[in-house]
Protein backbone atom coordinates (compact mmCIF):
# COMPACT_ATOMS: atom_id res chain seq x y z
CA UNK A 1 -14.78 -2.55 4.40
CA UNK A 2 -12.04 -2.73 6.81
CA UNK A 3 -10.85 -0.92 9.54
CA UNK A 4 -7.77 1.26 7.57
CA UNK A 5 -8.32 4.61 6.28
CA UNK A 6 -9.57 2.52 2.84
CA UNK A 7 -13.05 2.38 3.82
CA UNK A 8 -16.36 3.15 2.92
CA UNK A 9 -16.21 2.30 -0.66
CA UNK A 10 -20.18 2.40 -1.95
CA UNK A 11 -20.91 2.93 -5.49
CA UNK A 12 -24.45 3.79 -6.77
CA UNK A 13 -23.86 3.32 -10.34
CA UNK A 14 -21.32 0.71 -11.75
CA UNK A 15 -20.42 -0.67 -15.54
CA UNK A 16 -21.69 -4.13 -15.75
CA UNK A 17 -18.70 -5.62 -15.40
CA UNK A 18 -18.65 -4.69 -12.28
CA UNK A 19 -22.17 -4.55 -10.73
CA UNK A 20 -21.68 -4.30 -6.91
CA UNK A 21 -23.24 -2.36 -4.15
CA UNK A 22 -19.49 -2.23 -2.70
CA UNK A 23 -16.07 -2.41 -4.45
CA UNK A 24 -15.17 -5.85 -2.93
CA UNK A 25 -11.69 -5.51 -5.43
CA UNK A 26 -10.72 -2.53 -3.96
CA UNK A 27 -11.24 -4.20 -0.48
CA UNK A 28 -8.78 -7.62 -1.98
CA UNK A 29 -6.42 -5.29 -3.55
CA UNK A 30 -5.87 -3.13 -0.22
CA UNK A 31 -5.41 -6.70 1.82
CA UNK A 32 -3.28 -8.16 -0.89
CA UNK A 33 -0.75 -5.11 -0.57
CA UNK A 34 -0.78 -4.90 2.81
CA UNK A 35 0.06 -8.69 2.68
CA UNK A 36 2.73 -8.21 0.41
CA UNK A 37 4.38 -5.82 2.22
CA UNK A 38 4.76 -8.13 5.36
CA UNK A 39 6.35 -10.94 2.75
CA UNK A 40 8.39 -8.00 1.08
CA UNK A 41 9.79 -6.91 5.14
CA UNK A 42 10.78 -10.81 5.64
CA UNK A 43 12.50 -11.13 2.30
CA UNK A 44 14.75 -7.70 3.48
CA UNK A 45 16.42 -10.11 6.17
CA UNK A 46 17.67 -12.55 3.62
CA UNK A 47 19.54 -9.92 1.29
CA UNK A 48 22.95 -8.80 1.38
CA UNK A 49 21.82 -5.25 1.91
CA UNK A 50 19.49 -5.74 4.62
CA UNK A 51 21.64 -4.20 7.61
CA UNK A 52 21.03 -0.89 5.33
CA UNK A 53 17.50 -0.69 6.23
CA UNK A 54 17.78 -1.55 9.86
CA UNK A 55 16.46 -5.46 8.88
CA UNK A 56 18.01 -8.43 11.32
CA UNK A 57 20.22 -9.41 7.98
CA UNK A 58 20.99 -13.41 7.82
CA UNK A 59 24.37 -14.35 7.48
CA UNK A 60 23.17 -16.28 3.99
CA UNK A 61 21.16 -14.33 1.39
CA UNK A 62 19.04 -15.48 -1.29
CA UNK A 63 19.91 -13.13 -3.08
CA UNK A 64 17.52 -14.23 -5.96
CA UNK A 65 14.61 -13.72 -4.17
CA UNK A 66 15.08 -10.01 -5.21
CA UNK A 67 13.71 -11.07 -8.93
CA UNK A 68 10.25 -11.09 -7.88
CA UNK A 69 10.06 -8.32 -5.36
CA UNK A 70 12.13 -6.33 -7.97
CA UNK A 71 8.69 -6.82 -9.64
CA UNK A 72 6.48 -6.06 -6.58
CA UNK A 73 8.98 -3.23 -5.34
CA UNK A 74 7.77 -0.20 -8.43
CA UNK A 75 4.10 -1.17 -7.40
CA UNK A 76 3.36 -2.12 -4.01
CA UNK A 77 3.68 1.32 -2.33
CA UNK A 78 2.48 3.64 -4.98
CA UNK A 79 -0.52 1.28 -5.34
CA UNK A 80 -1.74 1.89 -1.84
CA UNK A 81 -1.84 5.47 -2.05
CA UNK A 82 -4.06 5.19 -5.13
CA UNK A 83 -6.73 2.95 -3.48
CA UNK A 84 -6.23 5.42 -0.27
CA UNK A 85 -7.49 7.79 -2.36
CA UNK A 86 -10.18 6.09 -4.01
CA UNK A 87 -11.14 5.09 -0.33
CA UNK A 88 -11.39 8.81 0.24
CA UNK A 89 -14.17 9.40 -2.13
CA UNK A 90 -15.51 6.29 -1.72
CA UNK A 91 -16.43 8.24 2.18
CA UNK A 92 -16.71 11.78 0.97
CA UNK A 93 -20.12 9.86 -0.72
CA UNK A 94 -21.95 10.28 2.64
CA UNK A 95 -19.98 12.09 4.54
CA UNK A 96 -18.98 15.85 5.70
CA UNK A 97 -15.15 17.26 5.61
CA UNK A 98 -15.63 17.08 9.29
CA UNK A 99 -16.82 13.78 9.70
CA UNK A 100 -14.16 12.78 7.25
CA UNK A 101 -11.65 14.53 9.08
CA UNK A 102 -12.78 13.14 12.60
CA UNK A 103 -12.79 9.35 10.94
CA UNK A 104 -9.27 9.75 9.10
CA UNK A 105 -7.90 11.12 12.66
CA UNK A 106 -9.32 7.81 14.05
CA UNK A 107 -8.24 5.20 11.72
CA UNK A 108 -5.39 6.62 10.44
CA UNK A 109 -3.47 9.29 12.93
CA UNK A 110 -3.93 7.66 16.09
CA UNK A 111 -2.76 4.26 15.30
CA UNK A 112 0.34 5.75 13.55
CA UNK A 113 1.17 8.03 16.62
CA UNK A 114 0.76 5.48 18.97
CA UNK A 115 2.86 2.95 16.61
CA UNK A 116 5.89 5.50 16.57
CA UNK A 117 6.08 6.03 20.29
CA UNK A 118 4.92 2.27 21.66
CA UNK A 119 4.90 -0.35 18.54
CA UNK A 120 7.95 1.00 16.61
CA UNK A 121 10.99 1.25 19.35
CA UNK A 122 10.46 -2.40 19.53
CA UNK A 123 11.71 -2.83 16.62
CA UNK A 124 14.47 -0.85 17.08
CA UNK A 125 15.57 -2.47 20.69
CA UNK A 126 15.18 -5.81 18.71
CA UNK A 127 17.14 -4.69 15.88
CA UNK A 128 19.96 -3.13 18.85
CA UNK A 129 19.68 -6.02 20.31
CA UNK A 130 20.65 -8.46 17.24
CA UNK A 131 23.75 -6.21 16.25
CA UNK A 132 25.24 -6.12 19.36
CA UNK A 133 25.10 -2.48 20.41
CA UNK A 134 23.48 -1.01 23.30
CA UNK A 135 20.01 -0.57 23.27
CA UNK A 136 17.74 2.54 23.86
CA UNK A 137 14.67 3.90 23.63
CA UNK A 138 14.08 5.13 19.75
CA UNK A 139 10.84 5.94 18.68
CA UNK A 140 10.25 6.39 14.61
CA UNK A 141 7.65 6.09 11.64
CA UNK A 142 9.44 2.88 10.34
CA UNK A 143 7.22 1.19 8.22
CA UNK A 144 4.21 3.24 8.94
CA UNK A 145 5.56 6.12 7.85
CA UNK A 146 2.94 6.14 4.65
CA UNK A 147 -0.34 6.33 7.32
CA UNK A 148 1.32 10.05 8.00
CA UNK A 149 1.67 11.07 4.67
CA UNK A 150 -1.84 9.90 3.70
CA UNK A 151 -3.26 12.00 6.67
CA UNK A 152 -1.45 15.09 5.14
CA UNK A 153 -2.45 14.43 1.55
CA UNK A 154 -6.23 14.50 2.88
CA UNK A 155 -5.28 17.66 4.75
CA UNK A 156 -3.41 19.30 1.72
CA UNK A 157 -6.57 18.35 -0.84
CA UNK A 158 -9.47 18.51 1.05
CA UNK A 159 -10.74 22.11 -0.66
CA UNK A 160 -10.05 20.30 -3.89
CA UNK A 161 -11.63 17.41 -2.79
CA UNK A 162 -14.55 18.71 -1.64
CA UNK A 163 -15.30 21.09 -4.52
CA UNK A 164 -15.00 17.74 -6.83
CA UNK A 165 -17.57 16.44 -4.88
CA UNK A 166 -20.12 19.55 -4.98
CA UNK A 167 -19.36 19.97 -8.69
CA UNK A 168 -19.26 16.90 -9.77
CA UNK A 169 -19.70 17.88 -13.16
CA UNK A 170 -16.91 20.69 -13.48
CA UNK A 171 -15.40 20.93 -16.71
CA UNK A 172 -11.68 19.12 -15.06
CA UNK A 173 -13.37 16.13 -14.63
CA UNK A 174 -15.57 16.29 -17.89
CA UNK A 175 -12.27 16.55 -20.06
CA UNK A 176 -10.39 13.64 -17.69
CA UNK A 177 -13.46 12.14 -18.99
CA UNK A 178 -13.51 12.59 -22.59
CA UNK A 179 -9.54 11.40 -22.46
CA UNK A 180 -10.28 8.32 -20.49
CA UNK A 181 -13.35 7.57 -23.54
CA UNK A 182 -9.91 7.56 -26.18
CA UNK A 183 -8.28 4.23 -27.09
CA UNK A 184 -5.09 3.75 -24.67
CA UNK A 185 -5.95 7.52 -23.23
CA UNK A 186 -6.40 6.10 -19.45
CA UNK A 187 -2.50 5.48 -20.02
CA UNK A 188 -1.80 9.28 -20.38
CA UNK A 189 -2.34 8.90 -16.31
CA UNK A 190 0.87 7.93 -15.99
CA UNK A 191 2.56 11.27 -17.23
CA UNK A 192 2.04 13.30 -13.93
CA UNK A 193 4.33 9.96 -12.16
CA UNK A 194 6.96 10.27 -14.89
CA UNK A 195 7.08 14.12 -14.07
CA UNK A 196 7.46 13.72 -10.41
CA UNK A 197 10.52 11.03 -11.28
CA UNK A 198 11.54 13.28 -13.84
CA UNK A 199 11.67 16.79 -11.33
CA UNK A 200 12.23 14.91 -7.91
CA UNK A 201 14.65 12.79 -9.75
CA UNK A 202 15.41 10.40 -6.54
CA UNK A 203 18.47 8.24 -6.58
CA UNK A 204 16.29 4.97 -6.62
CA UNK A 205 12.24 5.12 -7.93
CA UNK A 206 11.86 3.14 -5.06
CA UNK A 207 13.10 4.42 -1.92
CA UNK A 208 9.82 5.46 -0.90
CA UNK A 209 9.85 5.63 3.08
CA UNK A 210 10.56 8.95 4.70
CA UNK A 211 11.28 10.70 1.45
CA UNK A 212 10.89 13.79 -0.37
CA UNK A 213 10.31 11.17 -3.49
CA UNK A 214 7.95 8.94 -1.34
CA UNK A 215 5.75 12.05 -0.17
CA UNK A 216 5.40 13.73 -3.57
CA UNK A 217 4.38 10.33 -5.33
CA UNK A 218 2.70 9.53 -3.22
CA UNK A 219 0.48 12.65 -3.43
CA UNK A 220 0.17 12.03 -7.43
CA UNK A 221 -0.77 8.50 -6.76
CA UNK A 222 -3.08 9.10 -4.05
CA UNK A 223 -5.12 11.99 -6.11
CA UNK A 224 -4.88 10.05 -9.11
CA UNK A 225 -6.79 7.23 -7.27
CA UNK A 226 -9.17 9.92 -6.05
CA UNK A 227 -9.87 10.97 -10.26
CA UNK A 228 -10.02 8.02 -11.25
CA UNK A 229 -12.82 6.78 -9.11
CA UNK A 230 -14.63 10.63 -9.69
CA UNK A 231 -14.98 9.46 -13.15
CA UNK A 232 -16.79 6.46 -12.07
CA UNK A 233 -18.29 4.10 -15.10
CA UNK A 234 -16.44 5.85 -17.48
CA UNK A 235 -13.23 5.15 -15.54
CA UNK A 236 -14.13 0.89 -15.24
CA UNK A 237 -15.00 0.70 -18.31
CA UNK A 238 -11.94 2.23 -19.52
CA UNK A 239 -9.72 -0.27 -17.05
CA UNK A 240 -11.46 -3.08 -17.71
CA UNK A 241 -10.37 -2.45 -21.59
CA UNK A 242 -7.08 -1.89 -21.31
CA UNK A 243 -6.08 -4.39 -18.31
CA UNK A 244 -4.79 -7.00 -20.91
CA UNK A 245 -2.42 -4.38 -22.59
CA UNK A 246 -1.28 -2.13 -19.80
CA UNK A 247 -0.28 -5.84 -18.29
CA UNK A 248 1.77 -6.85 -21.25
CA UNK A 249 3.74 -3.85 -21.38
CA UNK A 250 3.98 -3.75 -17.39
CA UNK A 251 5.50 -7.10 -18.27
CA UNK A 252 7.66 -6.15 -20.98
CA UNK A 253 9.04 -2.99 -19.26
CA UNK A 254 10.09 -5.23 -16.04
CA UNK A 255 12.28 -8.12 -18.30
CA UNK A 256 13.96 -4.61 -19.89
CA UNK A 257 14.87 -3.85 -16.23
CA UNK A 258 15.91 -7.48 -15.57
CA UNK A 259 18.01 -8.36 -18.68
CA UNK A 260 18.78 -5.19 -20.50
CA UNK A 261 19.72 -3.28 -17.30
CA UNK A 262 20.03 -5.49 -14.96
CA UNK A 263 17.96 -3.75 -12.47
CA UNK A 264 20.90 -1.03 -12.38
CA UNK A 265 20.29 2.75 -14.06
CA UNK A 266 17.10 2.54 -15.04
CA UNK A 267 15.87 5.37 -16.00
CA UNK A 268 13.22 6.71 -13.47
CA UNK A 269 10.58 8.06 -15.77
CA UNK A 270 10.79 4.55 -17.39
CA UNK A 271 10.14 2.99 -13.92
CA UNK A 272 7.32 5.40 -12.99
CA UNK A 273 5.52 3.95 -16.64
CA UNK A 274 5.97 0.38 -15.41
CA UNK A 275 4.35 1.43 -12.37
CA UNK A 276 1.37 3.02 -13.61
CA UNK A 277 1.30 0.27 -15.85
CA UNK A 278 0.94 -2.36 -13.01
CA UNK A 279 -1.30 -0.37 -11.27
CA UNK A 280 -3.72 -0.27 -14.26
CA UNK A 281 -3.60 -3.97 -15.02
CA UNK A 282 -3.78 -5.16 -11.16
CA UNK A 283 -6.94 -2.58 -11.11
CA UNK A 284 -8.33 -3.80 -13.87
CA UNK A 285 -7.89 -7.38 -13.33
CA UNK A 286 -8.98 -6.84 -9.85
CA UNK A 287 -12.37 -5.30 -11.21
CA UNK A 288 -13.53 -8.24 -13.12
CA UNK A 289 -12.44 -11.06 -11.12
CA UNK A 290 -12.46 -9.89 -7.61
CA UNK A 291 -15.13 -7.96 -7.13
CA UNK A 292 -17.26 -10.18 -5.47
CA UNK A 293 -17.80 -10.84 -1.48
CA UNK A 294 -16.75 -13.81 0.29
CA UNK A 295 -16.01 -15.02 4.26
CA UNK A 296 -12.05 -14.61 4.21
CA UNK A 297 -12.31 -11.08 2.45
CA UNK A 298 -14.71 -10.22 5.05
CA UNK A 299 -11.88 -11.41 8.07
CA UNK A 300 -8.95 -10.39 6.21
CA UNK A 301 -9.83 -7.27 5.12
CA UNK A 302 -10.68 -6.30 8.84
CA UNK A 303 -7.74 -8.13 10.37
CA UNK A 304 -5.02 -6.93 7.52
CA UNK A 305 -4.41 -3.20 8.73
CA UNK A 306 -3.81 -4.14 12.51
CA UNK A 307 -2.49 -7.22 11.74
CA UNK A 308 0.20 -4.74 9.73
CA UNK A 309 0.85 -2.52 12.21
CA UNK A 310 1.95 -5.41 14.86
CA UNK A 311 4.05 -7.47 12.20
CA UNK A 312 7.11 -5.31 12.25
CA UNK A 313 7.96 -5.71 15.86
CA UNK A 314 6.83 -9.83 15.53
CA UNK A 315 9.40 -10.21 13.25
CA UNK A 316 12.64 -8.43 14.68
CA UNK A 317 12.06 -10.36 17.72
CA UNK A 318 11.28 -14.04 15.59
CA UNK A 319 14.48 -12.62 13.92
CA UNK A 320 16.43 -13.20 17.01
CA UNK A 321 15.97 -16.56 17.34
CA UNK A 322 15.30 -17.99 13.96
CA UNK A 323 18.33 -16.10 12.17
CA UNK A 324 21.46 -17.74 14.41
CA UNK A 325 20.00 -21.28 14.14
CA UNK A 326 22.20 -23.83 11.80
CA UNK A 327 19.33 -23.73 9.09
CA UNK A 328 19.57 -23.20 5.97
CA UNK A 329 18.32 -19.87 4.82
CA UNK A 330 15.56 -21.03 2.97
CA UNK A 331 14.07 -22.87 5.66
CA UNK A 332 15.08 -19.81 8.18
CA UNK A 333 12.69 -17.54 5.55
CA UNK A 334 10.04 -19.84 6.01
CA UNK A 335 9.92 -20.06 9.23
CA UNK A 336 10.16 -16.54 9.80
CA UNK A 337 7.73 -15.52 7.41
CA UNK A 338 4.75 -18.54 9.03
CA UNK A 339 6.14 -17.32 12.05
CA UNK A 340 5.71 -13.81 11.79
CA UNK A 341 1.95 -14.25 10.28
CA UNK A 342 1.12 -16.40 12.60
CA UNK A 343 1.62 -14.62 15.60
CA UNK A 344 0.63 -11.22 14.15
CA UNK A 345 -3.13 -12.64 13.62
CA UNK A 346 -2.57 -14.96 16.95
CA UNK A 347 -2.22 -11.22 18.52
CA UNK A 348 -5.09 -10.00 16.69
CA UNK A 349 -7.04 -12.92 17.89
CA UNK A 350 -6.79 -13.11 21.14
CA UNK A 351 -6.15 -9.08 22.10
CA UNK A 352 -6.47 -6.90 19.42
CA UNK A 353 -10.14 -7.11 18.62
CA UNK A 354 -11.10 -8.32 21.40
CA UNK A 355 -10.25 -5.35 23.76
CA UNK A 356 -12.34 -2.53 23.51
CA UNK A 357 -10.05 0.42 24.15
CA UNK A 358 -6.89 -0.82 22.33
CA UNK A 359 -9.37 -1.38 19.04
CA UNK A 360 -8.89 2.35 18.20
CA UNK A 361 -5.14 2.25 18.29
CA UNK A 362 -4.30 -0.14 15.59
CA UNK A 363 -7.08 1.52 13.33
CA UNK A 364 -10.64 -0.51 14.45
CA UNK A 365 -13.78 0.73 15.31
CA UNK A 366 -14.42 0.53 18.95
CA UNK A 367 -17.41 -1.78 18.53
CA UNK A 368 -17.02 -4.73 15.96
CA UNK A 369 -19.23 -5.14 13.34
C-alpha cells in the first residue's frame, strides 16, 4: 500500500469476487482521488469564480468544464474519508492503538504540519504575487486541510474503534449486518449523510475545506468506511450487488441537478444521497474490476500522496507564467495541468524519495520498500 494514512489494507477472508490477499481497489480508488483532486485544483483557475478560492483565475473561463467536476465535486472528498477509514481497520488488523497512533502521527500529522508552515505559504506568495499585492509570509491548511481532520477523527474514535475490533462480534455490528443481507438495505447507509446535511445544513454540500460541514461529514464518511469494511464479506457481497443500481440512480440524481435545477438550490439531503450513491457504485465497481495488482498501481499508489502534497505550490507558480501568455484557455489548461503533473512526480523523482530525511515529511517511510 502506499505511503498515506490509507495503508495496510490485508484481508484474511474475502467474497469470491474479490479474492485478494490485499485490497488492490482500495489502493486504485485512493490514487484515483487523489489524482482527481490535482485535475479538480487546475480546472479552479479556468472558472469565473476562481479568485474566490485563492486560485491564479485566467482571464478566459471554460466555464463548462464545471459539468463534469459538478459530477466529481459531491464525491471526491467524502470518498476519501471513507477509504481513510477503511485504511484504519485495514491497520488496526495487526496493530496496537499505540502503534496506530505512532504510524498515523508519521504519515499523516507530520507531513500536514510541515505542509502548513513550509509547502503551503508558497502558494500563497505565488497567489500574492499573481494579484498584484504585496506578499508575506502566510502559512495555512489549504488543500491539506482533510490530513488534520482525519488525524482527529482517529483521535475522537479510537475507544470505539478499538472495542469493534476486540468484539468483533457485538450485537452493533451483527444488526449492520443483518441490514446490509436486505435487498437495497446497504443504501440505508446513506441516511446518517442526509442527517448531517439536514442538521449542519451548510450553504453549499460541497464546501468541504475548513468547515464545520467538511469536519462533521467527514467524520460520518470516515466511520462509515470503517463499518463497512468491519462487516467484511457480508459488506462485498452486498456492494458488489447493488453497484449497477446505486450507479444508475447516482446517475439519475446528477442530470436532476444539471437540468431540473441547474446545479442551483439543490436540496442538500438530496445531494448527500447522490453522494453515497457514487460512493457505493465507484466501491463496488472498484471491487470487481480493480482489485488486482499491477506495476503502475504499485508506483502510483506510493508516489500519489507526496506527489499531492507538492502539486499545490507547482501549480501557483506554473500559474504565473502559463496564465498571461496569448493562448487560448484551453491550451493554457493543458499545459498547466501536464505541467503541473509533470513536475510534481519530476520532484518526487529526483528528491522526494530519494532523500532519506525529507521521506517522512511528505508521508513515506524512511526506507523504501
Amino acid at each position: 500500500m502506499s505511503n498515506v494514512s490509507l495503508s495496510d489494507l490485508h484481508l484474511t477472508t474475502l467474497p469470491e469476487a474479490t479474492l485478494s490477499p490485499h485490497r488492490y481497489d482500495i489502493d486504485w480508488l485512493r490514487t484515483l482521488a487523489l489524482g482527481l483532486l490535482i485535475v479538480y485544483h487546475v480546472v479552479m483557475s479556468f472558472q469565473p469564480w476562481g479568485y474566490l478560492f485563492g486560485f491564479p483565475q485566467n482571464e478566459q473561463s471554460l466555464v463548462n468544464l464545471w459539468i463534469p467536476m459538478a459530477l466529481i465535486n459531491v464525491w471526491r472528498i467524502p470518498i476519501l474519508f471513507a477509504i481513510s477509514g477503511m485504511g484504519v481497520w485495514f491497520a488496526l488488523k495487526r496493530r496496537s492503538w499505540q502503534q496506530l497512533l505512532q504510524d498515523r502521527a508519521l504519515r499523516i500529522l507530520l507531513p500536514f504540519g510541515f505542509g502548513i508552515f513550509f509547502i503551503n505559504p508558497i502558494v500563497a506568495y505565488a497567489a500574492m504575487i499573481y494579484y498584484d499585492t504585496d506578499p508575506y509570509y502566510l502559512p495555512g491548511q489549504f488543500h491539506l486541510w482533510f490530513l488534520g481532520n482525519i488525524f482527529v477523527y482517529v483521535l475522537l474514535l479510537l475507544p470505539m474503534l478499538m472495542a469493534i475490533k476486540k468484539w468483533p462480534d457485538n450485537a452493533v455490528l451483527g444488526w449492520l449486518r443483518l441490514l446490509v443481507q436486505l435487498p437495497g438495505g446497504i443504501l440505508l447507509f446513506a441516511l446518517p449523510l442526509m442527517v448531517e446535511a439536514w442538521l449542519v445544513n451548510p450553504a453549499d454540500f460541497v464546501t468541504y475545506a475548513e468547515t464545520a460541514h467538511g469536519f462533521w461529514l467527514g467524520l460520518v464518511c470516515f466511520l462509515t468506511g470503517f463499518l463497512f469494511v468491519s462487516l467484511q464479506d457480508t459488506f462485498w457481497h452486498a456492494l458488489t450487488e447493488v453497484r449497477a443500481l446505486a450507479a444508475a440512480f447516482a446517475l439519475i440524481m446528477y442530470l436532476v441537478r444539471l437540468f431540473h435545477f441547474q446545479f442551483q438550490g439543490v436540496p442538500n439531503g438530496l445531494i448527500a444521497l447522490e453522494s453515497m450513491l457514487w460512493m457505493l457504485a465507484i466501491l463496488g465497481f472498484g471491487a470487481i474490476y480493480l482489485n488486482r495488482p499491477s506495476r503502475a498501481l504499485g508506483y502510483l499508489s506510493t508516489a500519489v500522496y507526496p506527489v499531492y502534497i507538492v502539486h499545490m505550490p507547482v501549480q501557483f507558480l506554473l500559474a504565473l507564467v502559463i496564465l498571461p501568455l496569448p493562448l487560448a484557455a484551453v491550451l493554457k489548461l493543458l499545459l498547466l495541468l501536464a505541467g503541473t503533473l509533470g513536475a510534481s512526480l519530476l520532484l518526487y523523482e529526483v528528491l522526494l524519495k530519494r532523500i532519506r530525511w525529507i521521506r517522512p515529511l511528505f508521508g513515506m517511510k524512511t526506507t523504501p520498500r
